[in-house]
PDB file of N, CA and C in Angstrom:
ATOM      1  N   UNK A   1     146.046 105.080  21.632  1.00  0.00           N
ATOM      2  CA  UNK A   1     146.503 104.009  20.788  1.00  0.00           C
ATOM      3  C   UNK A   1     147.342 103.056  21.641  1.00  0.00           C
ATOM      4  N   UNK A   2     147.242 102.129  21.397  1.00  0.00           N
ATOM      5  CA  UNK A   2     148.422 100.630  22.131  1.00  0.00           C
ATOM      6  C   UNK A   2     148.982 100.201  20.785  1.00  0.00           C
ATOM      7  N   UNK A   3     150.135 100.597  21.446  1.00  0.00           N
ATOM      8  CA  UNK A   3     150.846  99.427  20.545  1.00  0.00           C
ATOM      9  C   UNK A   3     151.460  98.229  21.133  1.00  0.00           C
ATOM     10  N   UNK A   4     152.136  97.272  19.883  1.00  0.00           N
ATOM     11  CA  UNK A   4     152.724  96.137  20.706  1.00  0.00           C
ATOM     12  C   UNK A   4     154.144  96.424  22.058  1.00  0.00           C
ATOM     13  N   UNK A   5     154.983  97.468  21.589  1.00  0.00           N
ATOM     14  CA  UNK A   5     155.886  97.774  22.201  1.00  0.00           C
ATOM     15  C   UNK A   5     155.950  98.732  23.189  1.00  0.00           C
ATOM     16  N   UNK A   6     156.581  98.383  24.094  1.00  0.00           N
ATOM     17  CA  UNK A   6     155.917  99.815  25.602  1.00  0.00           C
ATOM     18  C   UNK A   6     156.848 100.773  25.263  1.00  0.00           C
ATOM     19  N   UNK A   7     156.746 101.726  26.143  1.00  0.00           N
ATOM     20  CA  UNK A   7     157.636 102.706  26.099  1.00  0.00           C
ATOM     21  C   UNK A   7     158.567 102.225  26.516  1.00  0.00           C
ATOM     22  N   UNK A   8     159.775 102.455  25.850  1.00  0.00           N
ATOM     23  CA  UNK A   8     161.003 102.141  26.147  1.00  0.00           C
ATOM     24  C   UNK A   8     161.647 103.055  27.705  1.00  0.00           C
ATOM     25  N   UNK A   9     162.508 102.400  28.331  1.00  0.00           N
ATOM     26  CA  UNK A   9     162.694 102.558  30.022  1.00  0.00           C
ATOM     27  C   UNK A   9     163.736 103.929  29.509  1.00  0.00           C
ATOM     28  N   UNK A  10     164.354 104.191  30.958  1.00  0.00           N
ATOM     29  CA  UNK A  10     165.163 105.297  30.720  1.00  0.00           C
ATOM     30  C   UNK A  10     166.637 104.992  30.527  1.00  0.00           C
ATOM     31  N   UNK A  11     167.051 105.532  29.585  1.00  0.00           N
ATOM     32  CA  UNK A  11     168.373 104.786  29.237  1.00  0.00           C
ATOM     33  C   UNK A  11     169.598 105.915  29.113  1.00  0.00           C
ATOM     34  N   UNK A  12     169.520 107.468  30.086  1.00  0.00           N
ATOM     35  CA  UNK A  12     170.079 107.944  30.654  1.00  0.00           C
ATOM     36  C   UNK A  12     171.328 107.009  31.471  1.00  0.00           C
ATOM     37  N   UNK A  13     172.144 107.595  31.023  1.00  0.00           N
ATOM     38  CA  UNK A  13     173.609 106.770  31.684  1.00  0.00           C
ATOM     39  C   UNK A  13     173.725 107.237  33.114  1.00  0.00           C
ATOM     40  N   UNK A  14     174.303 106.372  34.346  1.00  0.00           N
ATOM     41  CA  UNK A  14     174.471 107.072  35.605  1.00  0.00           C
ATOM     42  C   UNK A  14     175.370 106.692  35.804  1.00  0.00           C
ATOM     43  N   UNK A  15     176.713 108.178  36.024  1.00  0.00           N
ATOM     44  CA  UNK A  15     177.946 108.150  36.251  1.00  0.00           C
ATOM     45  C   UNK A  15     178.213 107.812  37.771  1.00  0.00           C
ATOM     46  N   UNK A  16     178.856 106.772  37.941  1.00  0.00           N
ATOM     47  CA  UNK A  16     179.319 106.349  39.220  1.00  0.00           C
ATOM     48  C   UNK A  16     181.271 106.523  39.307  1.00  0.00           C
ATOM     49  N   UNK A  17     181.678 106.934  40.369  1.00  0.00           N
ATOM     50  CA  UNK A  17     183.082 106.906  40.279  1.00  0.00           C
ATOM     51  C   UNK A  17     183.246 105.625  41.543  1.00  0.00           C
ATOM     52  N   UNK A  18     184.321 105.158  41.829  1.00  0.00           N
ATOM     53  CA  UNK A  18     184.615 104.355  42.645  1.00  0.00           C
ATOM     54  C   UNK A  18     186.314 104.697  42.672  1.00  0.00           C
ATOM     55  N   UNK A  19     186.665 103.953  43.395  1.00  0.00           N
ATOM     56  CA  UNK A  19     188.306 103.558  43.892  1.00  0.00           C
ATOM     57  C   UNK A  19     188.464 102.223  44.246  1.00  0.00           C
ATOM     58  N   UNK A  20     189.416 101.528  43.791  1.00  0.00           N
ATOM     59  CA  UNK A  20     189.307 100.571  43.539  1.00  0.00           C
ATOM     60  C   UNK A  20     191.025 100.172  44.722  1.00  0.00           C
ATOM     61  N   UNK A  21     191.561  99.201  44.743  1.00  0.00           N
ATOM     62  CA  UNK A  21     192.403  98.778  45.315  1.00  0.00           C
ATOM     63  C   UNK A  21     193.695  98.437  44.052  1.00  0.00           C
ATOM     64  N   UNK A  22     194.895  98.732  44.209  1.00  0.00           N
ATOM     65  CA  UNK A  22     195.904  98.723  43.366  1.00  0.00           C
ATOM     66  C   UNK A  22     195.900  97.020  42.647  1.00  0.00           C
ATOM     67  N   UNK A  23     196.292  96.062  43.463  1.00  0.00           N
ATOM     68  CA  UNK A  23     196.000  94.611  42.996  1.00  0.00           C
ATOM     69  C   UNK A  23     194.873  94.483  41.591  1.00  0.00           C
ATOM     70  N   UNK A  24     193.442  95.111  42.221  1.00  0.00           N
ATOM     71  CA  UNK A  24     192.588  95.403  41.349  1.00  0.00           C
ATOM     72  C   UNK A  24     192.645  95.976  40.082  1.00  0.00           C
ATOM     73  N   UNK A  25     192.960  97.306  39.907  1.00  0.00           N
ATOM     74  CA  UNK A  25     193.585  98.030  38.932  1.00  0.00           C
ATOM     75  C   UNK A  25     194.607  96.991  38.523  1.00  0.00           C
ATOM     76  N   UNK A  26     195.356  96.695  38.583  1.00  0.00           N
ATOM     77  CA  UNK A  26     196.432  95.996  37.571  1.00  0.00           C
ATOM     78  C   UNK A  26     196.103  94.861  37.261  1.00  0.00           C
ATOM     79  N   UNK A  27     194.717  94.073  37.592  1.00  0.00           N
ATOM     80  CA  UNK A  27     194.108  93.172  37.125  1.00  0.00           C
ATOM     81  C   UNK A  27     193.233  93.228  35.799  1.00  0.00           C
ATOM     82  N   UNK A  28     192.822  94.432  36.329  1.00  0.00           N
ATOM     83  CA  UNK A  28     191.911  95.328  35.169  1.00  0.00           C
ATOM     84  C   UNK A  28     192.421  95.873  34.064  1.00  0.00           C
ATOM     85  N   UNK A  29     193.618  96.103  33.835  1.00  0.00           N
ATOM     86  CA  UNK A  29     194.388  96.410  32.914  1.00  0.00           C
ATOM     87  C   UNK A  29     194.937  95.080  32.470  1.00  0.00           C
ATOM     88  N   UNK A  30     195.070  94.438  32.913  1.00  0.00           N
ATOM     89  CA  UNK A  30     195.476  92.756  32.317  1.00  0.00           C
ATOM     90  C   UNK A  30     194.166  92.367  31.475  1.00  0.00           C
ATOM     91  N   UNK A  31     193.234  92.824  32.324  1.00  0.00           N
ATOM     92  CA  UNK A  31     191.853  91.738  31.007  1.00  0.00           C
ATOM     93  C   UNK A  31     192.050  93.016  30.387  1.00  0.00           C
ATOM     94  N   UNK A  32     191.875  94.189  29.803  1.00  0.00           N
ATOM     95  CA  UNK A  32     191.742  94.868  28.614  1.00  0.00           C
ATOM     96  C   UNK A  32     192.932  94.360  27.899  1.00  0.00           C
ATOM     97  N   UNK A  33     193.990  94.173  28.362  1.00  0.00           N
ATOM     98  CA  UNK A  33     195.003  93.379  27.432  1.00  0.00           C
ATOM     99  C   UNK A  33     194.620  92.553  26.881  1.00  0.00           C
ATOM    100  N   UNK A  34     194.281  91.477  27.434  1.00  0.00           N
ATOM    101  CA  UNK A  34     193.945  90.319  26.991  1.00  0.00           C
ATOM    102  C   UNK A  34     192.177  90.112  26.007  1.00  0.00           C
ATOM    103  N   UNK A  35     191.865  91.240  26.453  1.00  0.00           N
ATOM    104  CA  UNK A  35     190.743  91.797  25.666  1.00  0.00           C
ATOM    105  C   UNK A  35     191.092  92.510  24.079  1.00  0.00           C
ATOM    106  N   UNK A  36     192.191  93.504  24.579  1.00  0.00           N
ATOM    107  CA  UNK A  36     192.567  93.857  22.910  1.00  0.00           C
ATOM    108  C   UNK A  36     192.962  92.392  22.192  1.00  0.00           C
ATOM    109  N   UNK A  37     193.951  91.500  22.627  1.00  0.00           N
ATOM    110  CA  UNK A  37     194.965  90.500  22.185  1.00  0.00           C
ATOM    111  C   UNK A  37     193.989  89.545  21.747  1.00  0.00           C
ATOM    112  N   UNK A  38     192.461  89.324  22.424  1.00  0.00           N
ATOM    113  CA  UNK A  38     191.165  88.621  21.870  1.00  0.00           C
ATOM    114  C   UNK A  38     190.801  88.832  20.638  1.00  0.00           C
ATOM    115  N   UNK A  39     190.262  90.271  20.501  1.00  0.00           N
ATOM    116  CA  UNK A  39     189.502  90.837  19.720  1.00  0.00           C
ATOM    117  C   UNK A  39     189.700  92.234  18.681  1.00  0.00           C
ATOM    118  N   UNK A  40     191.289  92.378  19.310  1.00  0.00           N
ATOM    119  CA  UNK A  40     192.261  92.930  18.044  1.00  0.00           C
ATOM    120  C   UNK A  40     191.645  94.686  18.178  1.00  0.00           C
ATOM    121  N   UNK A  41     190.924  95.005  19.419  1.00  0.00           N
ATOM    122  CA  UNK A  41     190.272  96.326  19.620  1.00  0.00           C
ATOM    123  C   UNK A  41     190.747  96.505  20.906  1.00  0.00           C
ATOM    124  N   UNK A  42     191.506  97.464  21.144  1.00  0.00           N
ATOM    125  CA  UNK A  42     191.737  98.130  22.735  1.00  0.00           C
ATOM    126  C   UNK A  42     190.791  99.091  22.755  1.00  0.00           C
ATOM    127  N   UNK A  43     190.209  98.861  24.185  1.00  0.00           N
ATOM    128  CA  UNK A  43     189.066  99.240  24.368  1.00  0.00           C
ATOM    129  C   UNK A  43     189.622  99.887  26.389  1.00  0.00           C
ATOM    130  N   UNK A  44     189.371 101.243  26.791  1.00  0.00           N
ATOM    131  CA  UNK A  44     189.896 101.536  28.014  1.00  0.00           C
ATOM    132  C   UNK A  44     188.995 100.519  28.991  1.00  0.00           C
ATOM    133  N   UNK A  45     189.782 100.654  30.238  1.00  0.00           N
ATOM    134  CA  UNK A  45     189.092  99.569  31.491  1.00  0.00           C
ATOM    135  C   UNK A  45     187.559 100.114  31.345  1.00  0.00           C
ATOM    136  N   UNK A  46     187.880 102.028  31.571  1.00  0.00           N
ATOM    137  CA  UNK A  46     186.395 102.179  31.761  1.00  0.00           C
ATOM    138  C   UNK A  46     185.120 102.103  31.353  1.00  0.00           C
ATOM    139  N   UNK A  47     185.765 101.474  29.879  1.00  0.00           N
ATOM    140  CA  UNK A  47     184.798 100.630  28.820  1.00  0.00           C
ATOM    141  C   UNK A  47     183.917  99.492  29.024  1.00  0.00           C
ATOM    142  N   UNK A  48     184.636  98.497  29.729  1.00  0.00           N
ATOM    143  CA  UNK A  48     184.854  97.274  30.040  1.00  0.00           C
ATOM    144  C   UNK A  48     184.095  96.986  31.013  1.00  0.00           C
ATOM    145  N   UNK A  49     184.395  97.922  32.319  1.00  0.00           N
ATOM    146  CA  UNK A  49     183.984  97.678  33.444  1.00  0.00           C
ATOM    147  C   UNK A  49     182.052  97.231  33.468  1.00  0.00           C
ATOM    148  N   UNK A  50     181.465  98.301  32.839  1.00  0.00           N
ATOM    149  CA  UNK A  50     180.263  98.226  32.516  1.00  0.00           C
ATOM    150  C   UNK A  50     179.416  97.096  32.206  1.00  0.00           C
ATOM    151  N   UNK A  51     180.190  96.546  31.230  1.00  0.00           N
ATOM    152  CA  UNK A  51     179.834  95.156  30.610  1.00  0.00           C
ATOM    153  C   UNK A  51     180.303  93.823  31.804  1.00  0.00           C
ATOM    154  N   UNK A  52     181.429  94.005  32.029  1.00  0.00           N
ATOM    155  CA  UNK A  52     181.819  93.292  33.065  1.00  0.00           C
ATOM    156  C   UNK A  52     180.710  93.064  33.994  1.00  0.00           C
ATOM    157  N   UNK A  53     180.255  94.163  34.830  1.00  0.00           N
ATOM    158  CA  UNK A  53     179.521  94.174  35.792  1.00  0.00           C
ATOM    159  C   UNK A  53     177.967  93.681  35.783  1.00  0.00           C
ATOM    160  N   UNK A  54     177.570  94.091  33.851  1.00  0.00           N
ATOM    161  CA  UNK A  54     176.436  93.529  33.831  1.00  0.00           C
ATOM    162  C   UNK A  54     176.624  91.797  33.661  1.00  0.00           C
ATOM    163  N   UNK A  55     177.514  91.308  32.943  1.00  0.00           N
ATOM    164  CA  UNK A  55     178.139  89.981  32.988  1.00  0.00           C
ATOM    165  C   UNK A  55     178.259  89.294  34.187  1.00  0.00           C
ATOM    166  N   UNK A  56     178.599  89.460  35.504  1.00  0.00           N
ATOM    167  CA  UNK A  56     178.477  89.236  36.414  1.00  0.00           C
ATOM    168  C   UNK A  56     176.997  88.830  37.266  1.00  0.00           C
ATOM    169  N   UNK A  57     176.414  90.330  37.235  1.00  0.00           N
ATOM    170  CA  UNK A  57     174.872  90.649  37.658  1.00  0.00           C
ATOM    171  C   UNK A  57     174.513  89.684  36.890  1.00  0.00           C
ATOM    172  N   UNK A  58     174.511  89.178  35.693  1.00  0.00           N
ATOM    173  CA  UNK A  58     173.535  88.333  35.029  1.00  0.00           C
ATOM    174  C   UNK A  58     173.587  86.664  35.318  1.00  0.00           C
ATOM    175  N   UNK A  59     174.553  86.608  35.664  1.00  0.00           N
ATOM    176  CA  UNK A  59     175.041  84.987  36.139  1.00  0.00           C
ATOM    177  C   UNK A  59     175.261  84.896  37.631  1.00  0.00           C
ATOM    178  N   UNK A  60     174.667  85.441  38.237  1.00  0.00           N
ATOM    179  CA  UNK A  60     174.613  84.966  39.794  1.00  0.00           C
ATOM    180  C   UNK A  60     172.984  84.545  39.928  1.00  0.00           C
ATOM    181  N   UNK A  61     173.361  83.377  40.581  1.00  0.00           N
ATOM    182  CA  UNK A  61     172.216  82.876  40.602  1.00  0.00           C
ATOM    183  C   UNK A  61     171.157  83.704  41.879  1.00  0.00           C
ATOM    184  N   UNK A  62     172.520  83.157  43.094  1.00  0.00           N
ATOM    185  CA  UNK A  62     171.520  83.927  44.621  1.00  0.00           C
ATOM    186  C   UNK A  62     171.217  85.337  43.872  1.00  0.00           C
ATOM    187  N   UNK A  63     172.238  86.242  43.330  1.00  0.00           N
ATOM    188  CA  UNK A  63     171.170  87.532  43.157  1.00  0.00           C
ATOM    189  C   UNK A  63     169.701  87.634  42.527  1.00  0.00           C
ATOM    190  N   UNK A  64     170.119  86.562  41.628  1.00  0.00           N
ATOM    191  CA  UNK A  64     168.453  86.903  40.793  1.00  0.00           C
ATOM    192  C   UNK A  64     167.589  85.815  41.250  1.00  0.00           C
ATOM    193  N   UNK A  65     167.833  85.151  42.380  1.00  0.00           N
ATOM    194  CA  UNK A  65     166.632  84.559  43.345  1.00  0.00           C
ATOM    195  C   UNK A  65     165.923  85.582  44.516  1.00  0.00           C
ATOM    196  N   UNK A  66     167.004  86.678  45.161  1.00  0.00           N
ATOM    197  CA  UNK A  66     167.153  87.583  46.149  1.00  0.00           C
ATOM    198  C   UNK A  66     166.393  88.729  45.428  1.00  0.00           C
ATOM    199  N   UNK A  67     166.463  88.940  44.134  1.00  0.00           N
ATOM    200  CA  UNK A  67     166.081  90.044  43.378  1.00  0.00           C
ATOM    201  C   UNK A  67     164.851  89.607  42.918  1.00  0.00           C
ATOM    202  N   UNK A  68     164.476  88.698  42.544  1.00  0.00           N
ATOM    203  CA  UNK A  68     163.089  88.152  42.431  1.00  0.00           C
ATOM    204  C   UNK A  68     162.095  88.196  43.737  1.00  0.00           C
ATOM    205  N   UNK A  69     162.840  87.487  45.062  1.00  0.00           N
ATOM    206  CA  UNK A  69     161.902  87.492  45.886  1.00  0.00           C
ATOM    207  C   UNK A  69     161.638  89.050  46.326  1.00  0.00           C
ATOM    208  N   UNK A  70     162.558  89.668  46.044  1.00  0.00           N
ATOM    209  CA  UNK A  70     162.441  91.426  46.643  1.00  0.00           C
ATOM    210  C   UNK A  70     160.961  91.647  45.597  1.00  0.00           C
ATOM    211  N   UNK A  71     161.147  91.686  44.255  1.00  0.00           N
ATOM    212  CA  UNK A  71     160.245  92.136  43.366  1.00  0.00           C
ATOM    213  C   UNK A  71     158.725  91.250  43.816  1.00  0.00           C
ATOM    214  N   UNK A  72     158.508  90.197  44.131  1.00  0.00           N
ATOM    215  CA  UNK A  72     157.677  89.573  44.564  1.00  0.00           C
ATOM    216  C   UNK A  72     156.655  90.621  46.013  1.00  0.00           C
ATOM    217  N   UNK A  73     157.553  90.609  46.347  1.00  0.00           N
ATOM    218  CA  UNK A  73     157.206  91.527  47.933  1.00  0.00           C
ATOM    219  C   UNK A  73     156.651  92.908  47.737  1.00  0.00           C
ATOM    220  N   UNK A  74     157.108  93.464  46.358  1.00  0.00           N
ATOM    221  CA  UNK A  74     156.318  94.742  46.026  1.00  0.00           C
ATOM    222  C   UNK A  74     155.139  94.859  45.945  1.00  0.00           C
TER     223      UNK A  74
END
């Protein structure tokens, strides 16, 4: 059978740890501040970070020209 919709991808979470630099961290705790003080929900950094990062990834332009031509080359 085909249907219209594919199989959906794998949406298994992948735990990454990092270390970050102190400056950093206390930056990061400033936008969840200013994130609760937004939207009236405190939400931890390690919440945040996720979205952040896809927010980022999604608005760079060179990456998703660099990431296109990579996918091109496959």
């Amino acid at each position: 059978m085909e249907l219209k919709l594919g199989k959906l991808p794998d949406r298994t979470p992948v735990k990454l740890s990092i270390s970050v630099m102190p400056d950093l961290h206390e930056a990061l705790r400033d936008y969840a501040r200013c994130y609760a003080d937004t939207y009236g929900s405190e939400e931890p950094v390690t919440e945040l970070i996720p979205h952040m990062l896809a927010a980022f990834l999604s608005t760079d332009r060179g990456f998703a020209k660099a990431r296109e031509r990579g996918a091109q080359r496959s």
